[in-house]
Protein backbone atom coordinates (compact mmCIF):
# COMPACT_ATOMS: atom_id res chain seq x y z
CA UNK A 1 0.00 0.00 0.00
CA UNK A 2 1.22 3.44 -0.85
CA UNK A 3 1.84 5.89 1.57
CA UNK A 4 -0.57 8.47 0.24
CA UNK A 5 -3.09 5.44 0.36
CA UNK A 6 -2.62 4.86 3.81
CA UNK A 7 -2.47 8.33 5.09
CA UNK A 8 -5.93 8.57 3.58
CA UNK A 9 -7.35 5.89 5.15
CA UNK A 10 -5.84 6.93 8.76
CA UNK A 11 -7.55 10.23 8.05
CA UNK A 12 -10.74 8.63 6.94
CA UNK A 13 -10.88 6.81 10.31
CA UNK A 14 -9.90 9.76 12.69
CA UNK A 15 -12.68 11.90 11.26
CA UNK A 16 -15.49 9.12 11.22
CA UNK A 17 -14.93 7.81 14.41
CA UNK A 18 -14.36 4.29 12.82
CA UNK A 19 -13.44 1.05 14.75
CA UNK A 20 -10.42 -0.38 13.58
CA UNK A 21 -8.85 -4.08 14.74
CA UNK A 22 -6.04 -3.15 17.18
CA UNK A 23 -2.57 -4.81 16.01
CA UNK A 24 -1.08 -8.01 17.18
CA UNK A 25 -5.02 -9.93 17.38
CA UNK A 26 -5.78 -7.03 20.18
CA UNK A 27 -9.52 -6.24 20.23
CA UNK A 28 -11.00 -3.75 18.07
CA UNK A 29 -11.11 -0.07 19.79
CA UNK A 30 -13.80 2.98 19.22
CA UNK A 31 -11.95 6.02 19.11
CA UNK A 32 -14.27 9.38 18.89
CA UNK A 33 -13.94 11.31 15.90
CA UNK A 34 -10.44 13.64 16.19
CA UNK A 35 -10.19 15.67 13.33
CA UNK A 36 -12.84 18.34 12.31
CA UNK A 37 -11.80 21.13 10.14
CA UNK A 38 -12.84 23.93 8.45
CA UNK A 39 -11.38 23.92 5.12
CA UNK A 40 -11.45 27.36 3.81
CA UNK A 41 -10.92 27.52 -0.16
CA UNK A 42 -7.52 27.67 -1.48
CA UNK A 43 -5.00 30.02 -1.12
CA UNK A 44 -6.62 31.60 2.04
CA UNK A 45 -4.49 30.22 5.05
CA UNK A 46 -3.79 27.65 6.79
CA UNK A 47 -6.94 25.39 7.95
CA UNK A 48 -8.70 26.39 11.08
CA UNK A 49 -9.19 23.03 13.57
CA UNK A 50 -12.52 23.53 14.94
CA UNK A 51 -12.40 23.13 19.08
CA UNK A 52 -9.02 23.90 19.47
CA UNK A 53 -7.95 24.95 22.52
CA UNK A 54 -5.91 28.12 22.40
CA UNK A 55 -3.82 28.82 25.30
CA UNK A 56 -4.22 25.66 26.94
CA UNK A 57 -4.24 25.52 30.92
CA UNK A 58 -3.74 21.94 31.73
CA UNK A 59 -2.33 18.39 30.19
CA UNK A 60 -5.71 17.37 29.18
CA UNK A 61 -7.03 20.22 26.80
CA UNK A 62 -3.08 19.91 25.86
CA UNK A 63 -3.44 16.49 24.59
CA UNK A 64 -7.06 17.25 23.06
CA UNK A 65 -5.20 19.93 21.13
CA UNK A 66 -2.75 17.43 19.57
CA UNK A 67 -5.31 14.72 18.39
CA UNK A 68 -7.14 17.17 16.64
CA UNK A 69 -3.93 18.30 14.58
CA UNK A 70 -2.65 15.24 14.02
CA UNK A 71 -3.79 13.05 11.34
CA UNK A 72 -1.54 10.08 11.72
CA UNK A 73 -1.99 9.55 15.66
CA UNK A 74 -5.16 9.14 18.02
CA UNK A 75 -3.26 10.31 20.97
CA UNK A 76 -4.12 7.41 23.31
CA UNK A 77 -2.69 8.99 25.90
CA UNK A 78 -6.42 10.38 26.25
CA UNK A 79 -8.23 8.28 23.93
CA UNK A 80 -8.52 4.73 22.90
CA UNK A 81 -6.05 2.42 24.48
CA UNK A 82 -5.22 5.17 27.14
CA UNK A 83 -1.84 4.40 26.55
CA UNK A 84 0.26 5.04 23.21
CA UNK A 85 1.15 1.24 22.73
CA UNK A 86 0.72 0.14 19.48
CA UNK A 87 -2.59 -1.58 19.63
CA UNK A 88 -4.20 1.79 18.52
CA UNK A 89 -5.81 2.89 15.50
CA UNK A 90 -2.17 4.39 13.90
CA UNK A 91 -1.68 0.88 12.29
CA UNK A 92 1.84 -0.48 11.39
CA UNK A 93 3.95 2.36 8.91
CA UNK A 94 7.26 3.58 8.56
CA UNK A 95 6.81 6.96 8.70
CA UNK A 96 3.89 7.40 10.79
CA UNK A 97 2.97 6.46 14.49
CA UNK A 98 2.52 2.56 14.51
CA UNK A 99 5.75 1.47 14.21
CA UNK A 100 7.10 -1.73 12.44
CA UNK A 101 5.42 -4.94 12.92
CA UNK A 102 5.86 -5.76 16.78
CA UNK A 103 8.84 -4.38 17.59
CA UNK A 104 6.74 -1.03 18.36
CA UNK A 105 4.69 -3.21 20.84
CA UNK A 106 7.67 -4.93 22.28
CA UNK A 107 9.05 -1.75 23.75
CA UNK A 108 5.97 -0.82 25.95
CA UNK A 109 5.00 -4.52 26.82
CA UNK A 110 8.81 -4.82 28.12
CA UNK A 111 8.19 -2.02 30.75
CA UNK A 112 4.51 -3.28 31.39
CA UNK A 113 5.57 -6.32 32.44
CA UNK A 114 8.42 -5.28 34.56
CA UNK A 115 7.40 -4.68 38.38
CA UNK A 116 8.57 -3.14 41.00
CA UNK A 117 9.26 -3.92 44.82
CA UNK A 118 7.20 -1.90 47.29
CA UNK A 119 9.09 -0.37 50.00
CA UNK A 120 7.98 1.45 52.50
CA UNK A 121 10.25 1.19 55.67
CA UNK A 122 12.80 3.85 55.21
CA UNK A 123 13.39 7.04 55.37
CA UNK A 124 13.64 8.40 51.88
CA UNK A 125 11.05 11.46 51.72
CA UNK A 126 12.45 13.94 49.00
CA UNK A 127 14.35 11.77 46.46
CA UNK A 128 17.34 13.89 44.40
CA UNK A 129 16.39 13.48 40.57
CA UNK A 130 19.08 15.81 39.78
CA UNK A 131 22.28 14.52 37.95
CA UNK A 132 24.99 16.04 35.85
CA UNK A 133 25.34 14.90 31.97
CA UNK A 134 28.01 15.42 29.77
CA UNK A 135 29.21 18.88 31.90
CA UNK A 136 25.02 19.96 32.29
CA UNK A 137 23.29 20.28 35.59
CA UNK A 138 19.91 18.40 34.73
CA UNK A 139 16.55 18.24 37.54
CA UNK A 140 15.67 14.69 36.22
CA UNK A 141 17.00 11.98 33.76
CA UNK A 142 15.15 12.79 31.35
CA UNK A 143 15.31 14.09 28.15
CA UNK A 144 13.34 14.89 24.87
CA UNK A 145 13.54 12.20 22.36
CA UNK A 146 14.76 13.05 19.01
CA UNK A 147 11.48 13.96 17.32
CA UNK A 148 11.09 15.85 13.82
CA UNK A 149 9.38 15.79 10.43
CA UNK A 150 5.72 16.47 12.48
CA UNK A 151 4.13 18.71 9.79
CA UNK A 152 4.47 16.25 7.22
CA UNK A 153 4.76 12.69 9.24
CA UNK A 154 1.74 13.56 11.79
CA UNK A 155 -0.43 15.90 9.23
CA UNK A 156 -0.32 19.08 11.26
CA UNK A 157 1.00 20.69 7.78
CA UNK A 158 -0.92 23.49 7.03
CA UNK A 159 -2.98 23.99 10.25
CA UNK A 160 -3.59 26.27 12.61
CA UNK A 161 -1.46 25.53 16.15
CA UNK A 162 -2.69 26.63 19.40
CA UNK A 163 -1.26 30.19 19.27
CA UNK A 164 -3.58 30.75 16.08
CA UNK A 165 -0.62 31.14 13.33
CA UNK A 166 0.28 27.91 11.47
CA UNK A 167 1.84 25.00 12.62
CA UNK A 168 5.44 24.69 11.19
CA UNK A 169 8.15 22.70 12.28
CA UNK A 170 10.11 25.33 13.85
CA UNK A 171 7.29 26.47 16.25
CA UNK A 172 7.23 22.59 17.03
CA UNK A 173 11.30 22.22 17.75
CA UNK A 174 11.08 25.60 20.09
CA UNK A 175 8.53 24.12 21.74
CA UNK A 176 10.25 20.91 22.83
CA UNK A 177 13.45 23.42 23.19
CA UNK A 178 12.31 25.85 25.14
CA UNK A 179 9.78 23.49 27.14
CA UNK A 180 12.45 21.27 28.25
CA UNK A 181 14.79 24.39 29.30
CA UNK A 182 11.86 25.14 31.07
CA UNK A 183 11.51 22.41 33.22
CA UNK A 184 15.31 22.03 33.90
CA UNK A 185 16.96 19.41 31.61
CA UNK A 186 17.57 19.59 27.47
CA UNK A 187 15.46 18.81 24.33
CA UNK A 188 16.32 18.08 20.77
CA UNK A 189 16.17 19.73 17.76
CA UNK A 190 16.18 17.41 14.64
CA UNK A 191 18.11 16.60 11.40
CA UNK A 192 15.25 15.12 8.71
CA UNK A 193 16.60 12.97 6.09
CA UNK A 194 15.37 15.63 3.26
CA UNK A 195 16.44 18.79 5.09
CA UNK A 196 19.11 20.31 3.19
CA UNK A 197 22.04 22.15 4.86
CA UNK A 198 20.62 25.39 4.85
CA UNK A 199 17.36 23.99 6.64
CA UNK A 200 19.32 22.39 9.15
CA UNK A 201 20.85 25.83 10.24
CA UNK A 202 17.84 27.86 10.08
CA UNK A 203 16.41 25.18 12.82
CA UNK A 204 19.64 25.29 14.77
CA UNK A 205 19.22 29.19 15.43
CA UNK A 206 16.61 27.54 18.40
CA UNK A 207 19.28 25.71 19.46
CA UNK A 208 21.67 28.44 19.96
CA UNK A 209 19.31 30.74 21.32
CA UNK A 210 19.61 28.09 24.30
CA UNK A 211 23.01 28.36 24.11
CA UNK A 212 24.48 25.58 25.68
CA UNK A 213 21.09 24.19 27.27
CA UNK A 214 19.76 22.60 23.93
CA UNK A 215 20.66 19.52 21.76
CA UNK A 216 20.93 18.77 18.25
CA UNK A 217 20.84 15.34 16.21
CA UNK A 218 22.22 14.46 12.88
CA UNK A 219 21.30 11.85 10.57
CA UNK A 220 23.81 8.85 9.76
CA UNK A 221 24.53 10.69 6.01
CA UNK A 222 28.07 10.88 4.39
CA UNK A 223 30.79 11.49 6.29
CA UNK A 224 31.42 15.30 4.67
CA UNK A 225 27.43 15.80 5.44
CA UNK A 226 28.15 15.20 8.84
CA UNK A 227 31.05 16.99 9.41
CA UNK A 228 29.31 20.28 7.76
CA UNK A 229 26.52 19.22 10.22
CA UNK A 230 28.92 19.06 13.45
CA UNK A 231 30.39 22.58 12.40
CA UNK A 232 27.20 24.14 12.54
CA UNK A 233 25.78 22.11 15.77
CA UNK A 234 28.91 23.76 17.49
CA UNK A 235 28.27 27.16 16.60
CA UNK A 236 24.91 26.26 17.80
CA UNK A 237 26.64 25.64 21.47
CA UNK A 238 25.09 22.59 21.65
CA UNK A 239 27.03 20.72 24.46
CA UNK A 240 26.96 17.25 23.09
CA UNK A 241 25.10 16.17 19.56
CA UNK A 242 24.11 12.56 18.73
CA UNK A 243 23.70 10.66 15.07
CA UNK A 244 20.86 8.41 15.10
CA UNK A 245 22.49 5.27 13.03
CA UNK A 246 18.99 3.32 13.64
CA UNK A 247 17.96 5.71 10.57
CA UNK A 248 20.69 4.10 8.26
CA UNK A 249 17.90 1.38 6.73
CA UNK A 250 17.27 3.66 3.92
CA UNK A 251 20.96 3.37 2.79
CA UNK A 252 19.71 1.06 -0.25
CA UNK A 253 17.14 3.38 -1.42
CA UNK A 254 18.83 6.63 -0.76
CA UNK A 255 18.37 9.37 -3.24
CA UNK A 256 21.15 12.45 -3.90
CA UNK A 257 21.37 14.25 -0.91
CA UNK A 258 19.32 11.73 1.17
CA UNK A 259 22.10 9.49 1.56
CA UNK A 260 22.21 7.90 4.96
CA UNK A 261 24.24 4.96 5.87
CA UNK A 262 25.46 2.29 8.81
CA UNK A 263 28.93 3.43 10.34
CA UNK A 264 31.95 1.35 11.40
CA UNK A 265 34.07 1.89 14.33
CA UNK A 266 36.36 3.55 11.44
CA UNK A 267 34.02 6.03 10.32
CA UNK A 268 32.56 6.23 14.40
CA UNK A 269 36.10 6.99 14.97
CA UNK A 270 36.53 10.17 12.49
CA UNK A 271 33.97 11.55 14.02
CA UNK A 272 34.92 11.74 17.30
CA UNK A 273 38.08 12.93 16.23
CA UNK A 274 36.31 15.59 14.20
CA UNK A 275 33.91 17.08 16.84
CA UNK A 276 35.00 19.12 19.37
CA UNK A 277 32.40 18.31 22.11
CA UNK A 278 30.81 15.05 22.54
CA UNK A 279 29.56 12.71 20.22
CA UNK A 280 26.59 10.25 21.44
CA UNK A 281 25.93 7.36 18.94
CA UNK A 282 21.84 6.74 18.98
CA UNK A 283 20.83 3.00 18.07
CA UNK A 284 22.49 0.37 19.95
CA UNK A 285 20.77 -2.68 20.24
CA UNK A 286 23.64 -5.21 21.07
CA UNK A 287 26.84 -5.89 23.57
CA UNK A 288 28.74 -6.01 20.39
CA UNK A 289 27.91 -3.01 19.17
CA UNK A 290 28.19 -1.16 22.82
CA UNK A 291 31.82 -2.19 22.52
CA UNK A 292 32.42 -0.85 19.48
CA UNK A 293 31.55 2.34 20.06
CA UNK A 294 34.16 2.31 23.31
CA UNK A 295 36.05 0.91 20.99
CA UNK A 296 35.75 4.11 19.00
CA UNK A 297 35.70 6.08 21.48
CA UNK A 298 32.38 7.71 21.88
CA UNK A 299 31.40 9.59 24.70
CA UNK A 300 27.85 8.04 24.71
CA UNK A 301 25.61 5.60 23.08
CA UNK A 302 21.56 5.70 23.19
CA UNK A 303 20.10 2.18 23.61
CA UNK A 304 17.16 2.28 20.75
CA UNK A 305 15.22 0.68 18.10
CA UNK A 306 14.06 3.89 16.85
CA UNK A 307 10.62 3.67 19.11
CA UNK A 308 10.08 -0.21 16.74
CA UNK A 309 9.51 1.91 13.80
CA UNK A 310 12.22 0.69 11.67
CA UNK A 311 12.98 -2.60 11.75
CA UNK A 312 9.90 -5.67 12.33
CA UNK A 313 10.75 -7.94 14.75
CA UNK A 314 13.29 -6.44 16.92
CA UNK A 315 13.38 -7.29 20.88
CA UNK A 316 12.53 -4.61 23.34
CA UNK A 317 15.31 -1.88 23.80
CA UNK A 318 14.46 -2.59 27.71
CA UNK A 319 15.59 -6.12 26.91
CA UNK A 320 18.63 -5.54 25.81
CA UNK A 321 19.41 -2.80 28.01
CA UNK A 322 21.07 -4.71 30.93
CA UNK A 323 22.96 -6.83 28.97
CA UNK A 324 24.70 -3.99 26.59
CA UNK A 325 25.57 -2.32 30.63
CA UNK A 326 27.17 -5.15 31.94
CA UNK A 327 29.40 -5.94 28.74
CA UNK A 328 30.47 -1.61 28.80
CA UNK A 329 30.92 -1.81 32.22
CA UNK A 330 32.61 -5.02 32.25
CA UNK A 331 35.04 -3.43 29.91
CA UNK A 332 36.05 -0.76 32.20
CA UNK A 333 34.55 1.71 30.32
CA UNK A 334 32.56 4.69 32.19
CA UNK A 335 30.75 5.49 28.64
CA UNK A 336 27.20 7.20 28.57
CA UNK A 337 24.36 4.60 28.46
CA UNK A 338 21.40 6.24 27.67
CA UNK A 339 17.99 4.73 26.84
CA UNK A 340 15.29 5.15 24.14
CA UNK A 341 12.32 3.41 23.05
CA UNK A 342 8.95 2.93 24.72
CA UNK A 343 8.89 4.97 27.74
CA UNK A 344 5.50 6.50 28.47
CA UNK A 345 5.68 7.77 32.32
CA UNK A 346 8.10 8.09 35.61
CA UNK A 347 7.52 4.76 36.57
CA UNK A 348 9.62 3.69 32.93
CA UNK A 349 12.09 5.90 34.11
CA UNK A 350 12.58 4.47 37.13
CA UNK A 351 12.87 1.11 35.46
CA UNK A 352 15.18 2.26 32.72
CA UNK A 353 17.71 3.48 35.87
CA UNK A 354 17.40 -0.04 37.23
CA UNK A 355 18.52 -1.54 34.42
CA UNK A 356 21.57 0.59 34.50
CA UNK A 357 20.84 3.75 31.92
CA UNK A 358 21.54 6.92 33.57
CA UNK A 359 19.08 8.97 31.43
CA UNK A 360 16.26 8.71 29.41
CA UNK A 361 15.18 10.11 25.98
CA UNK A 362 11.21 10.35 25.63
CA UNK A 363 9.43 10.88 22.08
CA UNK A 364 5.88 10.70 22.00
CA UNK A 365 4.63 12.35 25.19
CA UNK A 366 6.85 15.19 24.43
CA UNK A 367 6.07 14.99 20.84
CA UNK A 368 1.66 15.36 21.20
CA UNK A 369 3.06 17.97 23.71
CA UNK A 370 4.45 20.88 21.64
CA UNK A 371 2.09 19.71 18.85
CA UNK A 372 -0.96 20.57 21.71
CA UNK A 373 0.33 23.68 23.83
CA UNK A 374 4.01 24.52 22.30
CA UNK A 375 6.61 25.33 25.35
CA UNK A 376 4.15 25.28 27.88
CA UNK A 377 2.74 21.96 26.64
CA UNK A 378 5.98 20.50 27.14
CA UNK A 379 6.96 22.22 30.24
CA UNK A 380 3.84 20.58 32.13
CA UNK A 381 4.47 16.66 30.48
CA UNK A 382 7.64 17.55 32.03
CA UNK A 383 6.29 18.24 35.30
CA UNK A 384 3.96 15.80 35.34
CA UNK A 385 6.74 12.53 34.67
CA UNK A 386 8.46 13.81 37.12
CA UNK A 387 5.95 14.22 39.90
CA UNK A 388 5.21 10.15 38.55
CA UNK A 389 9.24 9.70 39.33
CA UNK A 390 9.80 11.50 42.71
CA UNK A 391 6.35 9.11 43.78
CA UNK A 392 7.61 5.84 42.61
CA UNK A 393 11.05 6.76 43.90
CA UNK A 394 9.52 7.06 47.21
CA UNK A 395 7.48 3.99 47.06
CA UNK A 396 10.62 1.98 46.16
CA UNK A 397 12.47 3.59 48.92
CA UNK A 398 15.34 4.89 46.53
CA UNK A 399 17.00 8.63 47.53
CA UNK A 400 18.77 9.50 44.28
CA UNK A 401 18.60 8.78 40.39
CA UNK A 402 22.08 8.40 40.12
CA UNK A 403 22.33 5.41 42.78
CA UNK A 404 19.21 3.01 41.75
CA UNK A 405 19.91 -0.27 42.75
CA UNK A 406 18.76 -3.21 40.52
CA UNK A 407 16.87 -5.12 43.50
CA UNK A 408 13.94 -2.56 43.14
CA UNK A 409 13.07 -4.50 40.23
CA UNK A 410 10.70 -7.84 41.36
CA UNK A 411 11.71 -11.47 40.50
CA UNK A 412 9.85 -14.25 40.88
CA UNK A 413 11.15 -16.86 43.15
């Protein structure tokens, strides 16, 4: 199916209010209808989306705002599942929202099914979620995922946002930006396979308004690309930048200036010798791999799938996650291990730190966030995870994010 088939169809099914079969044999779900717009003629504007909240107060009319801009998501978070796990109306689709196959799935069923020990005989009352991250003083471990390509991947293209001008995706990168400098820790701004050079700085001028309290990502393209990219991330005074190598499947079908492509520890290596702050390599998914990039010598690596959306059949980044930790730590190497994929609250935080990351990256949430209420948007998912995280720390009787001892996690007998 074509993907200008099956964006019609999702759009079809968001505006009626249709019941679709969830994925993976899941029972079908009635989601109410999202998406209703008045569609002036052409060339007036952009298109007005009738009961959109401007100024939104809370999470809720937050959220609200998002579904009804989005074309390609139901936001579960308030509708359908109640949780954005894959069983949802998005289907399965690389772009989109429903990921590839199971893999999607995998990711939040791993954290679902991971419990906790209760503890409640100690004294732990105000946990520390503060840590330190590459030379940055963060208030929790957790980050914006690297999100992008929302005007044309979620259908928000051509609407009206929630501060009544159109939707574009430089309102949507300051939002996660300057959200997540609100709240106290660091957001991403995005490299999209397409974007050429001159796009990439135009969206980096968010970036270095945050001087030194924003991130930036770049895609896995040529080696020249990404040193012209690294040039311009530093003038950006972006303290650390990652490449997301999980994007590299579209090496085979890569057009002229869309080239992306895997990297060796030989090409890992150049560019950590290039770049003069530090280089994170997104899209680990095995030991091997882990070592290879100490092997390289990169300051970080982000345990990912890409969120399940780019490969079927791929375990659970939570999965793999303890295993990749002991072989890097086993090593002797004090490397970065930071985590990706699936996590939808404070509680999958929590569980990510057990498992040995020391941060988080978060996509979605973050992502229906600045789509629904910009900055502020993302400023209160912020709050709320980690209101979710100082509770569940307390509950599991653990004082500080950077000591989380494994044992909090339950095991059967």
């Amino acid at each position: 199916m074509s993907d200008e088939k099956l964006n019609t169809e999702r759009r079809d099914f968001l505006s009626k209010g249709a019941v679709l079969a969830a994925s993976a044999g899941v029972a079908a779900v009635s989601v109410a209808p999202s998406v209703a717009v008045a569609k002036p003629a052409s060339n007036v504007g952009p298109i007005e989306v009738k009961g959109y909240v401007k100024d939104p107060k809370n999470l809720k009319e937050v959220l609200t705002n998002a579904k009804k801009i989005m074309d390609t998501c139901a936001a579960c978070d308030i509708a359908g599942p109640g949780r954005c796990n894959g069983k949802g109306p998005c289907g399965e689709s690389t772009p989109g929202m429903g990921g590839k196959r199971r893999s999607f799935i995998n990711n939040v069923e791993a954290f679902e099914k991971l419990h906790f020990n209760m503890s409640t005989v100690h004294n732990v009352k105000k946990p520390n979620t503060e840590l330190e991250l590459f030379g940055v003083k963060l208030s929790m471990p957790i980050l914006t995922g690297v999100t992008g390509g929302l005007t044309y991947n979620m259908g928000a293209k051509g609407k009206l946002a929630y501060d009544g001008t159109e939707m574009t995706e430089s309102k949507f990168v300051r939002g996660i930006v300057e959200g997540a400098y609100n709240a106290g820790t660091l957001g991403w701004a995005a490299d999209g396979i397409g974007d050429p050079i001159e796009t990439y700085r135009e969206r980096l001028t968010v970036v270095k308004k945050f001087k030194g309290r924003a991130l930036a990502q770049i895609k896995p393209r040529t080696q020249k690309e990404i040193f012209e990219r690294i040039d311009a991330v530093q003038a950006a005074g972006a303290p650390f930048f990652a490449i997301d190598i999980d994007s590299a499947g579209r090496a085979a079908r890569a057009l002229p200036g869309k080239t992306v492509e895997p990297k060796d520890v030989k090409k890992l290596r150049e560019i950590v010798k290039y770049a003069k702050i530090p280089f994170v390599a997104k899209g680990i998914m095995t030991p091997t791999e882990a070592l290879m990039c100490v092997e390289a010598g990169c300051a970080g690596i982000v345990v990912s799938d890409h969120g399940g959306r780019v490969m079927s059949s791929t375990p659970a980044s939570l999965d793999v996650l303890p295993g990749i930790v002991k072989a890097v730590r086993d090593s002797g190497s004090d490397m970065v291990i930071l985590f990706d994929s699936g996590v939808r609250d404070g509680g999958d935080v929590l569980k990510a730190l057990a498992l040995g990351a020391q941060a988080v990256l978060v996509g979605r949430p973050f992502l229906r966030a600045s789509l629904g209420g910009g900055a502020k948007g993302v400023e209160m998912m912020f709050k709320k995870m980690h209101t979710q995280l100082v509770s569940t720390m307390v509950l599991a009787g653990v004082a500080d994010v950077k000591k989380v001892p494994a044992d909090i996690i339950y095991k059967e007998a």
